[in-house]
Protein backbone atom coordinates (compact mmCIF):
# COMPACT_ATOMS: atom_id res chain seq x y z
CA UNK A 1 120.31 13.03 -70.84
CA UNK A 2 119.49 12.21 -67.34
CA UNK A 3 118.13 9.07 -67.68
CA UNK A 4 121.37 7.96 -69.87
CA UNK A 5 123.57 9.18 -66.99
CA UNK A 6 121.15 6.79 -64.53
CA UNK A 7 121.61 4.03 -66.83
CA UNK A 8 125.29 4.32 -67.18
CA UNK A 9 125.75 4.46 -63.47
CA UNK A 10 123.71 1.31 -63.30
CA UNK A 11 125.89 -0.70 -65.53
CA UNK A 12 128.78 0.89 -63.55
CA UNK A 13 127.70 -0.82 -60.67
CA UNK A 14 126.20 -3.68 -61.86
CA UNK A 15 129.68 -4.39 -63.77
CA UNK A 16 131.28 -3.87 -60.00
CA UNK A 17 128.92 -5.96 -58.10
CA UNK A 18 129.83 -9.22 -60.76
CA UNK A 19 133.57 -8.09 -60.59
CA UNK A 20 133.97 -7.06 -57.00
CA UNK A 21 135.36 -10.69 -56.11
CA UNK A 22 137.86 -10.55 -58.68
CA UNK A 23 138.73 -6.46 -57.78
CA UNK A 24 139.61 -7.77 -53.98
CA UNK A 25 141.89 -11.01 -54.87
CA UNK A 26 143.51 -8.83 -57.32
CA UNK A 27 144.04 -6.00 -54.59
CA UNK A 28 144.95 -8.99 -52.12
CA UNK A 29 147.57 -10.69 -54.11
CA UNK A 30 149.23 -7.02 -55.00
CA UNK A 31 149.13 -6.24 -51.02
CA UNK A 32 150.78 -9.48 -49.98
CA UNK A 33 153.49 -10.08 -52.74
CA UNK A 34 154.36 -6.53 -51.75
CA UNK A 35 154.25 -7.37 -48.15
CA UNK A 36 156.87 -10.34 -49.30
CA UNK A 37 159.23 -8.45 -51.12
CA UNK A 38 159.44 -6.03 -48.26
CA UNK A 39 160.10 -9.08 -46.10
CA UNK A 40 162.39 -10.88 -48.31
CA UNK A 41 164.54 -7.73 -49.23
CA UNK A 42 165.03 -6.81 -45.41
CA UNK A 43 166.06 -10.12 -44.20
CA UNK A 44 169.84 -11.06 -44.11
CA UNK A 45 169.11 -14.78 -45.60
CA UNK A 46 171.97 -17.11 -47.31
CA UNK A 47 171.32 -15.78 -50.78
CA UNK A 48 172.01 -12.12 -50.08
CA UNK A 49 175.58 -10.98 -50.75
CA UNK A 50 176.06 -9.20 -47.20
CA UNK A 51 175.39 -12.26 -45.82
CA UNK A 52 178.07 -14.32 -48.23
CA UNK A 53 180.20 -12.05 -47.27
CA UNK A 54 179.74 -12.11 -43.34
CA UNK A 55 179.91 -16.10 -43.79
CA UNK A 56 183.32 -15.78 -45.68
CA UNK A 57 184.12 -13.07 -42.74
CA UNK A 58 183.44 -15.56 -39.81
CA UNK A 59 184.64 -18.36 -41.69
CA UNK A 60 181.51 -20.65 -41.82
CA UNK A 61 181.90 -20.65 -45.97
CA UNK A 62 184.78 -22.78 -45.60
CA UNK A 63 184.36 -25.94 -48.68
């Protein structure tokens, strides 16, 4: 029984040493499209619809 449980744990970390790469570019891509969103939702761009509105407020959306 003990030597299973060694074995398993070796697999377990010889599966994470191959996949560690891939772990930390998945965890990397999660972090910074979150980081983006965050960015994107907070900023008062031209494609927001407080900012359409403030345009058509200060009359800059004149056509």
């Amino acid at each position: 029984m003990v030597r299973q449980n060694r074995l398993d744990q070796w697999f377990a970390y010889e599966w994470l040493s191959d996949n560690l790469f891939s772990i930390l570019l998945i965890g990397l891509s999660v972090v910074l499209a979150i980081a983006v969103w965050m960015v994107v939702r907070r900023s008062d761009g031209w494609y927001t619809r407080r900012a359409a509105l403030r345009r058509r407020r200060d009359g800059e959306d004149e056509t």
